[in-house]
PDB file of N, CA and C in Angstrom:
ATOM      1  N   UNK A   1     -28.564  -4.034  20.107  1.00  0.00           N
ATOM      2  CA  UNK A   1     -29.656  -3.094  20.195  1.00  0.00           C
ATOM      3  C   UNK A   1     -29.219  -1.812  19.494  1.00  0.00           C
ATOM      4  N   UNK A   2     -29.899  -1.243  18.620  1.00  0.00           N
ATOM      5  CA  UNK A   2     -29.816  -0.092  18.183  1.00  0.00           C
ATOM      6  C   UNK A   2     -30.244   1.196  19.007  1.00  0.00           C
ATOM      7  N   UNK A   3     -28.607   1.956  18.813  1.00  0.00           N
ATOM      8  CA  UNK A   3     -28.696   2.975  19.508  1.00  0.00           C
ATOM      9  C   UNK A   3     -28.728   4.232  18.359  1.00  0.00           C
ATOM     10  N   UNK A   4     -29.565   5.353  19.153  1.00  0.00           N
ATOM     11  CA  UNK A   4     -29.937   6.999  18.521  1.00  0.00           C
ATOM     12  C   UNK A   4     -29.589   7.908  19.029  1.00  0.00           C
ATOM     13  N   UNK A   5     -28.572   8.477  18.668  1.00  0.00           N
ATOM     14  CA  UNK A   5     -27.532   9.634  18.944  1.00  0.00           C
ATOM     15  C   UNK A   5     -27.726  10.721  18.369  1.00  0.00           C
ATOM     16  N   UNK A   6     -27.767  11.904  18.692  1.00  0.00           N
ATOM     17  CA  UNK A   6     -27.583  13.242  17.362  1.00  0.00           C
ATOM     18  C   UNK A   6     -26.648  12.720  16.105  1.00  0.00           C
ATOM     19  N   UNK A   7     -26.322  12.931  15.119  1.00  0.00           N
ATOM     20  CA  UNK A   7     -25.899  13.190  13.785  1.00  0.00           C
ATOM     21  C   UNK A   7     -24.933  11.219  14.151  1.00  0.00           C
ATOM     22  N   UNK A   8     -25.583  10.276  14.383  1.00  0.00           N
ATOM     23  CA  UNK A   8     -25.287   9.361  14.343  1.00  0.00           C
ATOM     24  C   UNK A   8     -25.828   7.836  13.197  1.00  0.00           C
ATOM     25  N   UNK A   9     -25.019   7.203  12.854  1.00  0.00           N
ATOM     26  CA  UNK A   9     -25.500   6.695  12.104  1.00  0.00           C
ATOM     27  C   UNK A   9     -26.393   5.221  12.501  1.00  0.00           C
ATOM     28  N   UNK A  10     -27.080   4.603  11.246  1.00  0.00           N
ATOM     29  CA  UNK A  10     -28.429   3.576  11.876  1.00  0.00           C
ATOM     30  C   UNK A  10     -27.229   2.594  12.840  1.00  0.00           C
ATOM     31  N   UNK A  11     -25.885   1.984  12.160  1.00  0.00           N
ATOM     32  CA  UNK A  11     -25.263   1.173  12.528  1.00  0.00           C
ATOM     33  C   UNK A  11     -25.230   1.276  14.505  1.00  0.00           C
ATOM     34  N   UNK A  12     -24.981   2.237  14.652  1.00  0.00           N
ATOM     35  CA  UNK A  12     -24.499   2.605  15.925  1.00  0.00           C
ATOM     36  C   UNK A  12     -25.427   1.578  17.114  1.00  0.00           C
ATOM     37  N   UNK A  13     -25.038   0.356  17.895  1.00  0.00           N
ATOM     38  CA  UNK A  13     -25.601  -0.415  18.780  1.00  0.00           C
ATOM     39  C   UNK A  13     -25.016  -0.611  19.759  1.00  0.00           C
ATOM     40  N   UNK A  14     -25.760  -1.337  20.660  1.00  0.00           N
ATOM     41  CA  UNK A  14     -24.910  -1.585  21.850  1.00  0.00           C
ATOM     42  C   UNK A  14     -25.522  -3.106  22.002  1.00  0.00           C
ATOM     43  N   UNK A  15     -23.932  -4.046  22.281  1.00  0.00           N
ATOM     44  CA  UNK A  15     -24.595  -5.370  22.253  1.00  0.00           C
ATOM     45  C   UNK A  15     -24.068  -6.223  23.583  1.00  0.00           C
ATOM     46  N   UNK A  16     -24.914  -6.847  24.456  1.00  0.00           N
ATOM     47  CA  UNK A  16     -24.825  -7.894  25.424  1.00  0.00           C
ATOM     48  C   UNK A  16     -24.313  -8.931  25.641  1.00  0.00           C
ATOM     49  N   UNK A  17     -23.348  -9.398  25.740  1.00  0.00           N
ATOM     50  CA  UNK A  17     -22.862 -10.863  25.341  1.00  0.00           C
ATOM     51  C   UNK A  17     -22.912 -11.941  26.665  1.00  0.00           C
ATOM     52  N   UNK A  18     -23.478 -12.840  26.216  1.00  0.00           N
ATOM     53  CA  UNK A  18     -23.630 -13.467  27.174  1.00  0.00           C
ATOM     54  C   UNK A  18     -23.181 -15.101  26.881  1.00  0.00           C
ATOM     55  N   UNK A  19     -23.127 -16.113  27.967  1.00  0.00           N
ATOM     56  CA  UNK A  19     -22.654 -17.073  27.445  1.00  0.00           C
ATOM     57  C   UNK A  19     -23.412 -17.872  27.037  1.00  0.00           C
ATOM     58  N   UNK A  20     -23.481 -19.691  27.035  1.00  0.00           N
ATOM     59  CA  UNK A  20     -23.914 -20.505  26.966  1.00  0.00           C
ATOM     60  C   UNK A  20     -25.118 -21.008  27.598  1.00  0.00           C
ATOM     61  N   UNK A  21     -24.754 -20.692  28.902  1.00  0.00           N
ATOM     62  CA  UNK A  21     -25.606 -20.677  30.068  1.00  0.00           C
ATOM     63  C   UNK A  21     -26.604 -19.156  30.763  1.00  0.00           C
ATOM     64  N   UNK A  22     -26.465 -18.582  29.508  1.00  0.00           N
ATOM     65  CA  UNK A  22     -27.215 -16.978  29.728  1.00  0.00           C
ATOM     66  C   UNK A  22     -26.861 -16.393  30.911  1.00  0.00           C
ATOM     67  N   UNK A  23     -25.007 -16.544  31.042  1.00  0.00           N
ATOM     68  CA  UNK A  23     -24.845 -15.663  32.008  1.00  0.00           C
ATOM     69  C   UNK A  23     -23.638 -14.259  31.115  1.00  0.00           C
ATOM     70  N   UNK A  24     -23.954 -13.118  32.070  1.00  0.00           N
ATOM     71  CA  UNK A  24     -23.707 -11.764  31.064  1.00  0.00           C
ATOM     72  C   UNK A  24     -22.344 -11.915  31.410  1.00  0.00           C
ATOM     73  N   UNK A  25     -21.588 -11.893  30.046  1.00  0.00           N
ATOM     74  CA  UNK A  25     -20.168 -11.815  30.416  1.00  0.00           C
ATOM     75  C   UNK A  25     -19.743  -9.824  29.788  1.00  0.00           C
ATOM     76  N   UNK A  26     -20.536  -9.612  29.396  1.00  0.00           N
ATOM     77  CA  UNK A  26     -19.855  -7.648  29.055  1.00  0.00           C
ATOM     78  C   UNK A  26     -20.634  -7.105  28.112  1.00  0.00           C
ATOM     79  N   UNK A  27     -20.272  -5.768  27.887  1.00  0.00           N
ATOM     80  CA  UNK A  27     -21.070  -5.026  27.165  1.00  0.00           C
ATOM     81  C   UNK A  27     -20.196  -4.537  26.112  1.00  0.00           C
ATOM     82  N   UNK A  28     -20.289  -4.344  24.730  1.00  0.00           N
ATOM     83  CA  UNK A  28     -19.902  -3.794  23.921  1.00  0.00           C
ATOM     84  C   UNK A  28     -20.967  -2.455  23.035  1.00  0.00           C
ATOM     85  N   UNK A  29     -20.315  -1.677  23.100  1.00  0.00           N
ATOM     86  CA  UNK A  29     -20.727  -0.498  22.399  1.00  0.00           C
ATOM     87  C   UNK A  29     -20.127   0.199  21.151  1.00  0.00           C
ATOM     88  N   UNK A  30     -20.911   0.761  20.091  1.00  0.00           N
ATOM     89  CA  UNK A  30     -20.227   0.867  18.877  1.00  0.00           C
ATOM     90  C   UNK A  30     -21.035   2.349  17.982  1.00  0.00           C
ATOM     91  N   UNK A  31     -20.307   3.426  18.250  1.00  0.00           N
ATOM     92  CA  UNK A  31     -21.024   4.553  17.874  1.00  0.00           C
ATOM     93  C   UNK A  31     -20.417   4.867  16.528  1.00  0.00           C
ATOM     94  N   UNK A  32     -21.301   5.316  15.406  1.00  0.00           N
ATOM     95  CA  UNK A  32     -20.302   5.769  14.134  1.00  0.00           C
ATOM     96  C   UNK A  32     -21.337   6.648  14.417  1.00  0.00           C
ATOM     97  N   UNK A  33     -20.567   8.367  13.991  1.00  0.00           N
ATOM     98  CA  UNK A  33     -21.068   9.671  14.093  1.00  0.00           C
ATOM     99  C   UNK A  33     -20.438  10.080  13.569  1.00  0.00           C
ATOM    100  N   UNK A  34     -21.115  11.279  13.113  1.00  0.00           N
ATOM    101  CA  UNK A  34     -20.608  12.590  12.054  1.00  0.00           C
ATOM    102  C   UNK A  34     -19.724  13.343  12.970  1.00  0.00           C
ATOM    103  N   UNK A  35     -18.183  13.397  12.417  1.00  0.00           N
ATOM    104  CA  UNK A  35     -17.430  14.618  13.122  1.00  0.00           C
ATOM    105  C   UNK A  35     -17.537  16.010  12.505  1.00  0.00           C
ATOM    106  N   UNK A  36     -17.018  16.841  12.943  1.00  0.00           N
ATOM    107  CA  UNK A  36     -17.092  18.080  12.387  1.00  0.00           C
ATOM    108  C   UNK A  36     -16.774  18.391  11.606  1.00  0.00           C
ATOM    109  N   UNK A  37     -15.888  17.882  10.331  1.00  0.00           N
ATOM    110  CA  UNK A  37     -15.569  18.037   8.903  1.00  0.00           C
ATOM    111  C   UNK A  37     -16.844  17.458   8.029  1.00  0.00           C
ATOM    112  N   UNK A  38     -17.487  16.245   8.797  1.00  0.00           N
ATOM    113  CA  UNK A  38     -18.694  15.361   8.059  1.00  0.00           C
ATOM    114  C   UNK A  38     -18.706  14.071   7.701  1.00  0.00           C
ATOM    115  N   UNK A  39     -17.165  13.786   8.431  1.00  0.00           N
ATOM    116  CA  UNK A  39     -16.952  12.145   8.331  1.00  0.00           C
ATOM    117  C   UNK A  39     -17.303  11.388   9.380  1.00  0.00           C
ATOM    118  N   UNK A  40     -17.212  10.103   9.154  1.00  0.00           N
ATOM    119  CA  UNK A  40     -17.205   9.626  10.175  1.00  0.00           C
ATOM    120  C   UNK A  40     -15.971   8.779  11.270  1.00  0.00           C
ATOM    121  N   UNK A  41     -16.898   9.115  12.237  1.00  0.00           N
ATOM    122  CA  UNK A  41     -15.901   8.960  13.862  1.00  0.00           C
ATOM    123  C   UNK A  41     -16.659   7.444  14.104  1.00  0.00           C
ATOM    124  N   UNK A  42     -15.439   6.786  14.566  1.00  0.00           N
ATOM    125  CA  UNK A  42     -15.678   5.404  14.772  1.00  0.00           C
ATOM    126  C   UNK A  42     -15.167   5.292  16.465  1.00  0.00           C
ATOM    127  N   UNK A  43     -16.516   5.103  17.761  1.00  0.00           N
ATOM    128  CA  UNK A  43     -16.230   5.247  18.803  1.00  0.00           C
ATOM    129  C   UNK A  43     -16.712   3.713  19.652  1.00  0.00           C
ATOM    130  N   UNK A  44     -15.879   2.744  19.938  1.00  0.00           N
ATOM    131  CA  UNK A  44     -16.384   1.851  20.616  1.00  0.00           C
ATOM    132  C   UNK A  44     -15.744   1.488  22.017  1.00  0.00           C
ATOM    133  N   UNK A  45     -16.462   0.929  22.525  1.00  0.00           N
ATOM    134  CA  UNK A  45     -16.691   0.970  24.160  1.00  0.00           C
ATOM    135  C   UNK A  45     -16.335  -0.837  24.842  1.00  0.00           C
ATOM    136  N   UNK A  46     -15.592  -1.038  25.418  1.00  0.00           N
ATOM    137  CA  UNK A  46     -16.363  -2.417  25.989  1.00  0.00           C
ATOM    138  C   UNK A  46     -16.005  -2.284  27.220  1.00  0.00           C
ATOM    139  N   UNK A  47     -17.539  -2.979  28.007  1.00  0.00           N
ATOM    140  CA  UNK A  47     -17.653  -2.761  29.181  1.00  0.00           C
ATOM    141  C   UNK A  47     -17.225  -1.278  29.815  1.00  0.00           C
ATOM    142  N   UNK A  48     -18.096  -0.502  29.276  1.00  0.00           N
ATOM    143  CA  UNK A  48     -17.463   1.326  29.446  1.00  0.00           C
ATOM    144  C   UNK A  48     -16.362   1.263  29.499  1.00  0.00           C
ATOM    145  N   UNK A  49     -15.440   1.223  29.206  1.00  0.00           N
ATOM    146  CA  UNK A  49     -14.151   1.617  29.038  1.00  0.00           C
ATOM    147  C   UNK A  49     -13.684   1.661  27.463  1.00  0.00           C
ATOM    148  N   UNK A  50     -13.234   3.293  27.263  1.00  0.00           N
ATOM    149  CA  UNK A  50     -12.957   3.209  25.499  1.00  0.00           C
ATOM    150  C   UNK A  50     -12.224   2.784  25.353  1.00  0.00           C
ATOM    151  N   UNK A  51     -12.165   2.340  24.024  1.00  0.00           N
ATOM    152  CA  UNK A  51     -10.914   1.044  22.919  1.00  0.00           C
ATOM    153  C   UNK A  51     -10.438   1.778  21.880  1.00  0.00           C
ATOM    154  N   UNK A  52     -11.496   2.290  20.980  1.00  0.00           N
ATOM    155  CA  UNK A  52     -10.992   2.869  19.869  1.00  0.00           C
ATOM    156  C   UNK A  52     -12.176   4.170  19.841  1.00  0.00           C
ATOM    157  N   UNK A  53     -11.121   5.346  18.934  1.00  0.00           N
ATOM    158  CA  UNK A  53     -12.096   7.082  19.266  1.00  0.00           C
ATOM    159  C   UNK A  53     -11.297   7.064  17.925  1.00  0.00           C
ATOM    160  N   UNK A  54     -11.813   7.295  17.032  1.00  0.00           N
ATOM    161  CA  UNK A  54     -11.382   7.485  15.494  1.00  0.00           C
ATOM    162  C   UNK A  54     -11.807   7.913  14.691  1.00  0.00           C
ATOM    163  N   UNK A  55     -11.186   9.463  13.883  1.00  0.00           N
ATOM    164  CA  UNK A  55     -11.910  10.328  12.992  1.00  0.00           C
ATOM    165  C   UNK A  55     -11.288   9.430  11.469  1.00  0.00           C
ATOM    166  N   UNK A  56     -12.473   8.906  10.557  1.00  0.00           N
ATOM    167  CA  UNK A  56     -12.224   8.916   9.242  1.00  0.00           C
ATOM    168  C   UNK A  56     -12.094   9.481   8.105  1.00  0.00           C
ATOM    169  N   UNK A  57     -11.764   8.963   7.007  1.00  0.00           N
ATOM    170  CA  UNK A  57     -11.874  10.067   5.668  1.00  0.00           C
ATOM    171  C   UNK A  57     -12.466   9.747   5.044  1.00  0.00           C
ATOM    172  N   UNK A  58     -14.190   9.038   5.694  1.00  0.00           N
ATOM    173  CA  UNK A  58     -14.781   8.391   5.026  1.00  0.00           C
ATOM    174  C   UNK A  58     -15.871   9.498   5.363  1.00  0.00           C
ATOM    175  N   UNK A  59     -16.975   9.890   4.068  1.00  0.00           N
ATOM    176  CA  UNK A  59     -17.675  10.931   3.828  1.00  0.00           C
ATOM    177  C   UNK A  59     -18.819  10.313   5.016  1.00  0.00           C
ATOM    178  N   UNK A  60     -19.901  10.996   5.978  1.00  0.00           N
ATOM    179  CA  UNK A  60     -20.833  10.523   7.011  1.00  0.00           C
ATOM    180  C   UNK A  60     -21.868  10.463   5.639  1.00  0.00           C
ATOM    181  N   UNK A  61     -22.263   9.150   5.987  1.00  0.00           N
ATOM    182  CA  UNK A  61     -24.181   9.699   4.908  1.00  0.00           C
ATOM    183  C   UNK A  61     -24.657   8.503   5.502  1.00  0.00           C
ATOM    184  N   UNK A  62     -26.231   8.845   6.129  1.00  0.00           N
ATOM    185  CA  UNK A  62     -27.061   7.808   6.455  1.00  0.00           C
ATOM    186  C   UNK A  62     -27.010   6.293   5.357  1.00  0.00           C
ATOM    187  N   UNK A  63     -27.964   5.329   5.678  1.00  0.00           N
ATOM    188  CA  UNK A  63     -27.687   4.229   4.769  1.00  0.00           C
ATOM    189  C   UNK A  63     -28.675   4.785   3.758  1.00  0.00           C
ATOM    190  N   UNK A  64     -30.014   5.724   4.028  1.00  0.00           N
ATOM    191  CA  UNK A  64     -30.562   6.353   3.059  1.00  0.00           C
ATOM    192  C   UNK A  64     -30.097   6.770   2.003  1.00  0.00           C
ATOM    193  N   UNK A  65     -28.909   7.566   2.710  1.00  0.00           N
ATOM    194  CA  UNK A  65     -28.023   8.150   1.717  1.00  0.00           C
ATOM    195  C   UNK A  65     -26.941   7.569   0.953  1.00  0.00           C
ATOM    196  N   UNK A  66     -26.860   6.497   1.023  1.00  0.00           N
ATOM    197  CA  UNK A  66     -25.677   5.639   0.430  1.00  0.00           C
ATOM    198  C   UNK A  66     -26.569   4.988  -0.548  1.00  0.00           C
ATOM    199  N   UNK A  67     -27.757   4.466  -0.168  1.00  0.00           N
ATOM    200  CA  UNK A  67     -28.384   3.745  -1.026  1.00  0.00           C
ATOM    201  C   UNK A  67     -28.554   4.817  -2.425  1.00  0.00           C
ATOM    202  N   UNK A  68     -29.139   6.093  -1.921  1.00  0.00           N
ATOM    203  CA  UNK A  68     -29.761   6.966  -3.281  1.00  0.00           C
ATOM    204  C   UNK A  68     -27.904   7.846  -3.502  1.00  0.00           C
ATOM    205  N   UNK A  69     -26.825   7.295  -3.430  1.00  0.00           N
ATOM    206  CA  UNK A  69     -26.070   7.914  -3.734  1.00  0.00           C
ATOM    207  C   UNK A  69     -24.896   6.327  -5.128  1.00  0.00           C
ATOM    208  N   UNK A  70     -25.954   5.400  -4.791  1.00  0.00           N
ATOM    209  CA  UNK A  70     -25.358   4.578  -5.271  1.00  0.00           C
ATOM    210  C   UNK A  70     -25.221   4.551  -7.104  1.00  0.00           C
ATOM    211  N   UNK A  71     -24.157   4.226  -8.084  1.00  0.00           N
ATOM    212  CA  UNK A  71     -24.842   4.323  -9.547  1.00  0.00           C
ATOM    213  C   UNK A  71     -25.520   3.425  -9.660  1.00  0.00           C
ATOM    214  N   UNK A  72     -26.136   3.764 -11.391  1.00  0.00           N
ATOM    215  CA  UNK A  72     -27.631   3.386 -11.521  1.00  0.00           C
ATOM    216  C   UNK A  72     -26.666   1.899 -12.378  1.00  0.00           C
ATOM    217  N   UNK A  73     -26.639   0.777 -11.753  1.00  0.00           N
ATOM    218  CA  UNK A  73     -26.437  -0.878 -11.946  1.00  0.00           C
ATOM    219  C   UNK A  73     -27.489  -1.597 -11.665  1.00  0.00           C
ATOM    220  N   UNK A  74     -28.128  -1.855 -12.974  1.00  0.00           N
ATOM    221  CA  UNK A  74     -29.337  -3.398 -12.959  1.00  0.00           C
ATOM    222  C   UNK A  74     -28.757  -3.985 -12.624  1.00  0.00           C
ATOM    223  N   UNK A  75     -29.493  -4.494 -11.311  1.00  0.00           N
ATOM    224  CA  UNK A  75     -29.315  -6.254 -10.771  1.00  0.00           C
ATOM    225  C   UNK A  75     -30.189  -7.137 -11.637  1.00  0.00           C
ATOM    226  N   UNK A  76     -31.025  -6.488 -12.332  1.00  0.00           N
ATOM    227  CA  UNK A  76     -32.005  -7.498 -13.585  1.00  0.00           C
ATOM    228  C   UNK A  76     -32.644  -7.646 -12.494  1.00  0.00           C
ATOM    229  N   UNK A  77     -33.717  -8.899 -11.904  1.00  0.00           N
ATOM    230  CA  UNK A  77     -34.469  -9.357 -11.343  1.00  0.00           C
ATOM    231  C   UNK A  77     -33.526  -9.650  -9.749  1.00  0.00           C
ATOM    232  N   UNK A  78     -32.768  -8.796  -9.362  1.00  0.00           N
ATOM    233  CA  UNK A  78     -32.429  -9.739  -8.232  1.00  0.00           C
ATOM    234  C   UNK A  78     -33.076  -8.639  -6.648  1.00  0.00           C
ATOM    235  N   UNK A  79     -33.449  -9.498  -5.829  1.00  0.00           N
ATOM    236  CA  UNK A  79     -33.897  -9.023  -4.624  1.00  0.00           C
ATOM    237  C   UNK A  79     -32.699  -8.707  -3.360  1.00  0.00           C
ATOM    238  N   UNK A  80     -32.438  -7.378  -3.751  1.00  0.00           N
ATOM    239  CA  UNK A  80     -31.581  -6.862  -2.241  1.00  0.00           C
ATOM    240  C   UNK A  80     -32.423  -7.321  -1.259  1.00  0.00           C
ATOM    241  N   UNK A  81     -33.293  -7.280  -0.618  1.00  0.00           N
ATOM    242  CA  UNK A  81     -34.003  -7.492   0.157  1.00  0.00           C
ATOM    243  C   UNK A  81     -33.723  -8.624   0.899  1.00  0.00           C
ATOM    244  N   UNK A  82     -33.753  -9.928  -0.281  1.00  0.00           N
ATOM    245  CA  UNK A  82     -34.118 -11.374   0.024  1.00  0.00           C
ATOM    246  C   UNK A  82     -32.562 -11.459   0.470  1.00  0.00           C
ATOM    247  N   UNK A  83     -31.105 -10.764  -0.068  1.00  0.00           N
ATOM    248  CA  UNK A  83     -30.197 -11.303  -0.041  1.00  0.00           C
ATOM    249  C   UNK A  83     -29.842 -10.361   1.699  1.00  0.00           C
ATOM    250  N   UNK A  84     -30.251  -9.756   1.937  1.00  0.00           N
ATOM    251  CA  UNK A  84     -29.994  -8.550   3.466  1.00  0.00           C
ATOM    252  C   UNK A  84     -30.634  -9.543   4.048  1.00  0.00           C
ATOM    253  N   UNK A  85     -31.607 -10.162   3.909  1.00  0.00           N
ATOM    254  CA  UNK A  85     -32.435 -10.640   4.970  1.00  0.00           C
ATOM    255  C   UNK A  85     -31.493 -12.494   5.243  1.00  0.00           C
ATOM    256  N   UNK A  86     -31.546 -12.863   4.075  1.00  0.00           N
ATOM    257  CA  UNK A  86     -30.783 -14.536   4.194  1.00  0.00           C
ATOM    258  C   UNK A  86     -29.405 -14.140   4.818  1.00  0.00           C
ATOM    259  N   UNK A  87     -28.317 -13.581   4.573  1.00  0.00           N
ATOM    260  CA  UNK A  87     -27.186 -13.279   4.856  1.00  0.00           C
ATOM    261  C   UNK A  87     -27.320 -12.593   6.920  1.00  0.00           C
ATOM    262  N   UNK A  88     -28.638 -11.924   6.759  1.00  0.00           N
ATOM    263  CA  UNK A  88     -28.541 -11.316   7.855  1.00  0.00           C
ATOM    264  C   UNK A  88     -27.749 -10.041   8.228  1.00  0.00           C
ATOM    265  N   UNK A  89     -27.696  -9.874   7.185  1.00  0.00           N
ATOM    266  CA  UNK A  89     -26.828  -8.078   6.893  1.00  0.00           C
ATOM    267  C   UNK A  89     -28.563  -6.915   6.638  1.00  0.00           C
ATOM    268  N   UNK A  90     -27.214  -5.793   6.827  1.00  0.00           N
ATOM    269  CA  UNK A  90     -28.384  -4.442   6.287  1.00  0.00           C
ATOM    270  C   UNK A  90     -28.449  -4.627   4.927  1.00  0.00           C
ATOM    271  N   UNK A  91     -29.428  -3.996   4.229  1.00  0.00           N
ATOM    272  CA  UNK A  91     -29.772  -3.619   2.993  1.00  0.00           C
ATOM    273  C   UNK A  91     -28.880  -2.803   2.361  1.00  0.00           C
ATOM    274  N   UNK A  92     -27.949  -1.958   3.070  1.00  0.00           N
ATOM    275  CA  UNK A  92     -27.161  -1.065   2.958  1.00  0.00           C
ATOM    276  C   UNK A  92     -25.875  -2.030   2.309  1.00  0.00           C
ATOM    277  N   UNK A  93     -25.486  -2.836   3.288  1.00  0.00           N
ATOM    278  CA  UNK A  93     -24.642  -4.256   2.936  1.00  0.00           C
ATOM    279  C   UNK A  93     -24.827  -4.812   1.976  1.00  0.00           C
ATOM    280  N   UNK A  94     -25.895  -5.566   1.690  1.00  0.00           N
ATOM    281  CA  UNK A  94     -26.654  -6.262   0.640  1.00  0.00           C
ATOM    282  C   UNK A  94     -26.015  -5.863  -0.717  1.00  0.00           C
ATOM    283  N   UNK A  95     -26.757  -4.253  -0.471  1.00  0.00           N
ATOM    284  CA  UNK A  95     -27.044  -3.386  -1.984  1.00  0.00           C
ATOM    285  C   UNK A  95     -25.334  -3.540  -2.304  1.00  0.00           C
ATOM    286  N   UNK A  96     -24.166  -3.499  -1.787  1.00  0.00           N
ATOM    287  CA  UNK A  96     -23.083  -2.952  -1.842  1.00  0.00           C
ATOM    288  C   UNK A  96     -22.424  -4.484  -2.129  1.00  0.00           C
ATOM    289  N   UNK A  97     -22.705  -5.644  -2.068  1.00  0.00           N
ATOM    290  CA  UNK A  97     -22.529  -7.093  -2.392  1.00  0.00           C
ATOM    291  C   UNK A  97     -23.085  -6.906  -3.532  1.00  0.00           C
ATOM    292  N   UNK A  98     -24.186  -6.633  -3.835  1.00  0.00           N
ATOM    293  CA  UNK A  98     -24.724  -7.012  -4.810  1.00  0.00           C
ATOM    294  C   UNK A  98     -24.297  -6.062  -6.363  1.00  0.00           C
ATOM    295  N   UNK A  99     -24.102  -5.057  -5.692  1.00  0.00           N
ATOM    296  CA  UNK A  99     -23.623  -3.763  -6.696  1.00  0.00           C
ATOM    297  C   UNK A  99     -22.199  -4.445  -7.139  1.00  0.00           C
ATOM    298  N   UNK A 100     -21.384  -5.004  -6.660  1.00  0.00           N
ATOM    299  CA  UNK A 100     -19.694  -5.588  -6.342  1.00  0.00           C
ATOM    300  C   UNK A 100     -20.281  -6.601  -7.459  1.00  0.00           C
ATOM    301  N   UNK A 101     -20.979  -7.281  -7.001  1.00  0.00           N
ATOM    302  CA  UNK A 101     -21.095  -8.955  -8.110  1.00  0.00           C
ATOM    303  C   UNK A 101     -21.763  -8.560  -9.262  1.00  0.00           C
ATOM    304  N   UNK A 102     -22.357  -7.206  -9.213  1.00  0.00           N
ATOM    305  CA  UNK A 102     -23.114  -6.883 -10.573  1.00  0.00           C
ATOM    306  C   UNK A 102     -22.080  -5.794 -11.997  1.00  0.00           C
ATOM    307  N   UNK A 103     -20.973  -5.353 -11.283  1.00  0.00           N
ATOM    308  CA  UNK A 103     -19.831  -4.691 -11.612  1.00  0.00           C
ATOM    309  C   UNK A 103     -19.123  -5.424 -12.063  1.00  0.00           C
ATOM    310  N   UNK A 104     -18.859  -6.899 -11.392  1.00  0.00           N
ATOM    311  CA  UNK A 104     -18.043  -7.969 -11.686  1.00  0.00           C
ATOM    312  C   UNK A 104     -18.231  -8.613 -12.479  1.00  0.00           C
ATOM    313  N   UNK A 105     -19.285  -9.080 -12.925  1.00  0.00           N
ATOM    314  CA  UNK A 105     -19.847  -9.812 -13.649  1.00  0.00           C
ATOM    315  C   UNK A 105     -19.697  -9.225 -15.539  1.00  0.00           C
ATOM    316  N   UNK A 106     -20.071  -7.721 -15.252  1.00  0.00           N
ATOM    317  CA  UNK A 106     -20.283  -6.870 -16.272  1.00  0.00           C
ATOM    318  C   UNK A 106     -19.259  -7.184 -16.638  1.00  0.00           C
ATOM    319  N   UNK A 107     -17.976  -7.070 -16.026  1.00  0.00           N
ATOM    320  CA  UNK A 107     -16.638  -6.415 -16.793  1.00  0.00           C
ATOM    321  C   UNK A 107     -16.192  -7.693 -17.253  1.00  0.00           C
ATOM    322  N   UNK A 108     -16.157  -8.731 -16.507  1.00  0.00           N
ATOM    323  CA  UNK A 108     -15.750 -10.115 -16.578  1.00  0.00           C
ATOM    324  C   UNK A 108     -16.107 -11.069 -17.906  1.00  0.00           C
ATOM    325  N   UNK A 109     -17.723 -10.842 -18.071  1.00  0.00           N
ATOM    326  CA  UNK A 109     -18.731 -11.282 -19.274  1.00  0.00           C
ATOM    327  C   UNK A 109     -18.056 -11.227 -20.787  1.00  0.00           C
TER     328      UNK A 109
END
């Protein structure tokens, strides 16, 4: 389930796990948020009790912002969309597979 925090990012969820027999075996929680320099803090939880509280040196930017921060690489005809949705990843994911195999390809050709 997607969770909404102040200066938190879309990723941030909290997920249920349960077994075979739909009985609840724990809770996992997973916050990425902007720390006070502007990176992001990687905070996860299981079964309330913290695991990992971790400031990165990785710049915070929504997936909005990753997408319109991405360079300008023709995929030619190919659908981020179709490939986020089959894979079952974000678009954010997708675009960043697809940007990788479209880089690769270039240099490789």
């Amino acid at each position: 389930m997607p969770v909404i925090l102040e200066n938190s990012h879309e990723f941030s969820n909290v997920t249920f796990v349960f077994d075979n027999k739909k009985k609840f075996l724990s809770t996992l929680e997973l916050y990425l948020t902007e720390n006070k320099e502007g990176f992001f803090n990687i905070t996860q939880y299981m079964d309330g009790e913290e695991k990992v509280n971790l400031d990165t040196d990785f710049q915070f930017e929504t997936v909005e912002e990753f997408k319109n921060n991405q360079p300008e690489i023709t995929l030619f005809a190919f659908d981020i969309d179709f490939l986020a949705s089959c894979l079952g990843i974000s678009v954010g994911l997708a675009t960043i597979i697809a940007s990788t195999c479209a880089v690769a390809c270039y240099f490789t050709d």
